[in-house]
Protein backbone atom coordinates (compact mmCIF):
# COMPACT_ATOMS: atom_id res chain seq x y z
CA UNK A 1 -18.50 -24.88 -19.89
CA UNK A 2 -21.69 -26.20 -21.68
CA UNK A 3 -24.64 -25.09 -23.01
CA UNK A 4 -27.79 -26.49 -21.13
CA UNK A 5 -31.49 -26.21 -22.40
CA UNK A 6 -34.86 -26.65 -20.52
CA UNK A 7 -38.52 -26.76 -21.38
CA UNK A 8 -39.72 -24.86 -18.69
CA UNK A 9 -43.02 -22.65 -18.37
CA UNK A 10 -41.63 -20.40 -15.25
CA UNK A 11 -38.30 -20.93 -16.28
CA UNK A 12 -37.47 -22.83 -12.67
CA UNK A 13 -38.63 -26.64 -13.46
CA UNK A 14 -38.81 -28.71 -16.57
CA UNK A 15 -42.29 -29.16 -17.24
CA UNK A 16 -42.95 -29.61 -21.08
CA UNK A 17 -42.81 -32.05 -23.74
CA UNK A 18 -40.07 -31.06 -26.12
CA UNK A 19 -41.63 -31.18 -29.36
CA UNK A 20 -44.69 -29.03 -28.27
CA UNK A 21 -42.77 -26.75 -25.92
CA UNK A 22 -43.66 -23.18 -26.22
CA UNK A 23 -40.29 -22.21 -23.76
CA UNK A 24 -36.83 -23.29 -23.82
CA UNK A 25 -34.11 -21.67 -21.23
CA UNK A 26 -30.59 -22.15 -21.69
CA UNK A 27 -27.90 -21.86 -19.42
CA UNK A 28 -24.19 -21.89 -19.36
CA UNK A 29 -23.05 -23.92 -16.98
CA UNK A 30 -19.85 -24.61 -15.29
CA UNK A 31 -18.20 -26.61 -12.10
CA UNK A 32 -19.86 -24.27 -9.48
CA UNK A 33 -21.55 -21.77 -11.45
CA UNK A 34 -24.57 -21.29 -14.06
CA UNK A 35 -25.84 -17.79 -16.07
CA UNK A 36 -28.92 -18.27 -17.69
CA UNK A 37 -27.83 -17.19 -21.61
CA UNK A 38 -31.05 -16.88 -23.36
CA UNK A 39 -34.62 -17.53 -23.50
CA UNK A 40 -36.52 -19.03 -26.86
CA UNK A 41 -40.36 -18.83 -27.49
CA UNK A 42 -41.94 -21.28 -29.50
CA UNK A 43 -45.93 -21.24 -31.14
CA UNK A 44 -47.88 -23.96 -29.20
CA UNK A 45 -48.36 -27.54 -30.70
CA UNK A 46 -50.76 -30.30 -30.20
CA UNK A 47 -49.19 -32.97 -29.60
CA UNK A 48 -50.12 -36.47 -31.42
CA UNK A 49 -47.66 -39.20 -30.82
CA UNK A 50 -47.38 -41.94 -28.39
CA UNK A 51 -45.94 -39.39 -25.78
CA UNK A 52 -48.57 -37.33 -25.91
CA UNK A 53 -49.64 -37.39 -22.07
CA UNK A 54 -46.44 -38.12 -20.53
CA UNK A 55 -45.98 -34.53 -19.59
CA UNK A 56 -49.17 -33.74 -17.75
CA UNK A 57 -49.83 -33.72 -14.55
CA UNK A 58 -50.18 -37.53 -13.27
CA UNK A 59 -53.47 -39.03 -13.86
CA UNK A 60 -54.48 -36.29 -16.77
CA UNK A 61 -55.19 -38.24 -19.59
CA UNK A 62 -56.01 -36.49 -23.46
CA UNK A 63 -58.64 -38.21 -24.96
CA UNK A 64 -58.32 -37.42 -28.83
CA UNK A 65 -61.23 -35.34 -30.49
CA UNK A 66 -61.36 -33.01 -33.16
CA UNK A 67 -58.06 -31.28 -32.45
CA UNK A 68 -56.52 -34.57 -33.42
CA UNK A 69 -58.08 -34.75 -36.92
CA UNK A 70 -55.72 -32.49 -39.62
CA UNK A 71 -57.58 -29.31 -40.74
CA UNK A 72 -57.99 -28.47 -44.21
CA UNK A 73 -54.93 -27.19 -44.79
CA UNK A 74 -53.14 -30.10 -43.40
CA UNK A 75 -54.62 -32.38 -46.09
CA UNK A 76 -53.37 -30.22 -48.95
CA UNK A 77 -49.61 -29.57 -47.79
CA UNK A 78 -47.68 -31.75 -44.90
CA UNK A 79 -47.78 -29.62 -41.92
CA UNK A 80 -44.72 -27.51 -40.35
CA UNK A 81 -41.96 -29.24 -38.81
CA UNK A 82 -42.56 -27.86 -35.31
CA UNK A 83 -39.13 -29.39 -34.20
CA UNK A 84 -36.57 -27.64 -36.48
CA UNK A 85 -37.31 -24.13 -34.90
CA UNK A 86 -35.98 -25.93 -32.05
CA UNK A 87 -33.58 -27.70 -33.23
CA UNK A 88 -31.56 -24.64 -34.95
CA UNK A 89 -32.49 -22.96 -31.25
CA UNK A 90 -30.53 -25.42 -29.73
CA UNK A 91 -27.74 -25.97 -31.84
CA UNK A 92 -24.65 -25.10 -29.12
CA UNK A 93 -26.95 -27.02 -26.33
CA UNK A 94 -24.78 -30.37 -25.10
CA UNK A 95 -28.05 -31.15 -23.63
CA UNK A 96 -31.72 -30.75 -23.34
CA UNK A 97 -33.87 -31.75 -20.37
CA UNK A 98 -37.76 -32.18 -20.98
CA UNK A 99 -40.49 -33.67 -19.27
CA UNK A 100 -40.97 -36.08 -22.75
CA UNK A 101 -39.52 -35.69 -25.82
CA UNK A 102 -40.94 -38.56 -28.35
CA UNK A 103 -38.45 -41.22 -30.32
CA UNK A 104 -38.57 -39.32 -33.60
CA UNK A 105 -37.36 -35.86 -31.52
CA UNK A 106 -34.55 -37.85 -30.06
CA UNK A 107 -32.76 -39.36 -33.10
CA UNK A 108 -33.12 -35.73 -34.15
CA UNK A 109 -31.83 -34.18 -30.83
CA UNK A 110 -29.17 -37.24 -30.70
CA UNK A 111 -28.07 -36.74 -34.80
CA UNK A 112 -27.39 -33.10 -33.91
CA UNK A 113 -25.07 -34.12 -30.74
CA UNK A 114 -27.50 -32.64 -28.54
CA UNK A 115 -28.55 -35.37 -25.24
CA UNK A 116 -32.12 -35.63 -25.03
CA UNK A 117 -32.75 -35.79 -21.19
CA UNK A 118 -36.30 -36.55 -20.08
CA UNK A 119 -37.10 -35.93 -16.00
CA UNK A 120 -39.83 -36.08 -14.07
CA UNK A 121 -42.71 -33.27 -14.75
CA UNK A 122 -42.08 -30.53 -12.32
CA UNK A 123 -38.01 -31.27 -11.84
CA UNK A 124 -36.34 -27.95 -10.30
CA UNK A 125 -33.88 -27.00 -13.09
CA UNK A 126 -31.56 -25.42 -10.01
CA UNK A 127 -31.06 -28.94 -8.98
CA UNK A 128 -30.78 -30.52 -12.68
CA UNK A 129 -27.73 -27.10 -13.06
CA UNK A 130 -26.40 -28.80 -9.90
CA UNK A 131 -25.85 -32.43 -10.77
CA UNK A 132 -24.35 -31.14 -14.28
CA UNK A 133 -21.78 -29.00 -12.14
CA UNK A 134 -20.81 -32.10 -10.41
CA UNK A 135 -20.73 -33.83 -13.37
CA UNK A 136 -17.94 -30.91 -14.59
CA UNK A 137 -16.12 -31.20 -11.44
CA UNK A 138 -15.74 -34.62 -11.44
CA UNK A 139 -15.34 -36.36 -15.02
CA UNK A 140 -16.82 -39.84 -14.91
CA UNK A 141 -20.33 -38.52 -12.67
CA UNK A 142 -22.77 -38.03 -16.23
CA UNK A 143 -21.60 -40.33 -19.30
CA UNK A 144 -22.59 -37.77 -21.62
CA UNK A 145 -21.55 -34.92 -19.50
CA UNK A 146 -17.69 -36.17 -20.58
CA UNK A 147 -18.99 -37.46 -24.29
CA UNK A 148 -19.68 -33.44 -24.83
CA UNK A 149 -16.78 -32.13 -23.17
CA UNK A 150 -14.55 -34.77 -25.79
CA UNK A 151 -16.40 -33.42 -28.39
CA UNK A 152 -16.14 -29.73 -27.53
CA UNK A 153 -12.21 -30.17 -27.02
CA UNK A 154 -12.67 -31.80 -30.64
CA UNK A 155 -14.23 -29.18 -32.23
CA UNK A 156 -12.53 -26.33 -30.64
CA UNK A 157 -9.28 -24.22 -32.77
CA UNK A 158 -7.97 -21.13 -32.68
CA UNK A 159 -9.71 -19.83 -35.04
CA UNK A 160 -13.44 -20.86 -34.00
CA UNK A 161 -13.51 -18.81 -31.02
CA UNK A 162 -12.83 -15.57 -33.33
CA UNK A 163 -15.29 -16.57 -35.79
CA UNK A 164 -18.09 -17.25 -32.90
CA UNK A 165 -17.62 -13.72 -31.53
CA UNK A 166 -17.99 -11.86 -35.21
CA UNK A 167 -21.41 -13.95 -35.97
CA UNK A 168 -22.48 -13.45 -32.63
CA UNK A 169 -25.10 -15.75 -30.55
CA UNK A 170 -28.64 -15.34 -31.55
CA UNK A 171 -30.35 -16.73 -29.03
CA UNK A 172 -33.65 -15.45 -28.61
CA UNK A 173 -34.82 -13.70 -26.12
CA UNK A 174 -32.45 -12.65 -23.49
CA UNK A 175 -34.05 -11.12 -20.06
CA UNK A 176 -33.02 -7.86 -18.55
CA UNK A 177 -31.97 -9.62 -15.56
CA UNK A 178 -29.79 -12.45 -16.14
CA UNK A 179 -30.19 -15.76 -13.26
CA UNK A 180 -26.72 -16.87 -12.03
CA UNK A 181 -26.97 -19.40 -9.56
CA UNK A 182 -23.66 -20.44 -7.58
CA UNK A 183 -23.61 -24.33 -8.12
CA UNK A 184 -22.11 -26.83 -5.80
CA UNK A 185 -18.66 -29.03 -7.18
CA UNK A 186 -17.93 -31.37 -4.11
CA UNK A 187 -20.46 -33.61 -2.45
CA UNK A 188 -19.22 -32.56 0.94
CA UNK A 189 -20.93 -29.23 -0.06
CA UNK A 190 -24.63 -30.81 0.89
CA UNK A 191 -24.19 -30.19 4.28
C-alpha cells in the first residue's frame, strides 16, 4: 500500500500548482482498491516563479503587477516558506501529482523521497488511483511505483508499525464520508 497525494480543488482532478495549492487529498492506495485518508488545507499563495501559469487553464496568461512586488513586510524579513507546511503534510506520501510543481519544490519533494508527478490540468485523480493500482499489481508498470515499494520494505521493522499506531496519523482534515473507489489490477479489466 502507498500513500498518494493530489492538488485538487473538488478533490476529483489534479488541478493546482503544488507550491501554491490551497488542497491536497491523499489516498491509500492498493492493487484494486483506494480510501481517501485525509484532506490538508493550505493559505493561498501567489505564485512567482517560472511555473507560474502552467496550471491555468490553457491560454490564461498572468501578467505580473503589483501582487508581484514584495509588500512591506517582505522587505524587512524573508517571507514564509509556503512549501514546508506541505512538505511535513506529505511526509508518508510515495507520491504527489500536481498540475506544476516548480524545480526548487521538486528537489524538495525528491530529497524527502516523495515523486513529484506533474499531469495535465484537469487529470481525473480516479484514473491517476487506477494506473498506480496497476502499477502495484504488476511491478515493473511505474519506475517509481517499485523505487517506493523497495524503500518501504527498507524502512519497515517490527517495531515501526507499533510506534506509528501510538503517535497516530495527523493528517488534517479527514471527511465524514470517506471515498473508496474499487481500482482495476489486470488490463483485461477495461472491457
Amino acid at each position: 500500500m502507498l500513500k498518494i497525494a493530489f492538488a485538487s480543488t473538488d478533490l476529483a482532478r489534479v488541478n493546482l500548482h503544488f507550491g501554491a495549492a490551497e488542497r491536497f487529498v491523499i489516498y491509500d492506495v492498493s492493487p484494486g482498491e483506494a480510501e481517501m485518508v485525509g484532506v490538508g488545507e493550505f493559505m493561498a499563495a501567489v505564485m512567482k516563479g517560472e511555473n507560474k501559469d502552467r496550471a491555468l487553464p490553457a491560454g490564461t496568461v498572468l501578467v505580473p503587477g503589483e501582487e508581484m512586488r514584495p509588500s512591506p513586510e517582505e522587505l524587512l524579513k524573508p517571507p514564509e516558506d509556503k512549501v514546508l507546511a506541505k512538505l511535513e503534510f506529505l511526509k508518508d506520501c510515495a507520491a504527489v501529482y500536481a498540475a506544476s510543481i516548480g524545480n526548487s519544490s521538486i528537489k524538495r519533494l525528491m530529497a524527502a523521497n516523495i515523486q513529484p508527478i506533474i499531469v495535465d490540468n484537469g487529470h481525473d485523480i480516479v484514473d491517476l488511483l487506477n494506473e498506480v493500482s496497476l502499477a502495484l499489481a504488476n511491478r515493473g508498470a511505474l519506475p517509481w511505483v517499485d523505487r517506493a515499494l523497495t524503500q518501504q520494505q527498507r524502512q519497515q521493522s517490527p517495531d515501526r508499525f507499533a510506534a506509528i499506531a501510538a503517535e497516530g496519523w495527523k493528517g488534517g482534515y479527514v471527511p465524514e464520508e470517506k471515498l473508496s473507489h474499487q481500482l482495476i489490477t489486470s488490463v483485461d479489466e477495461l472491457d
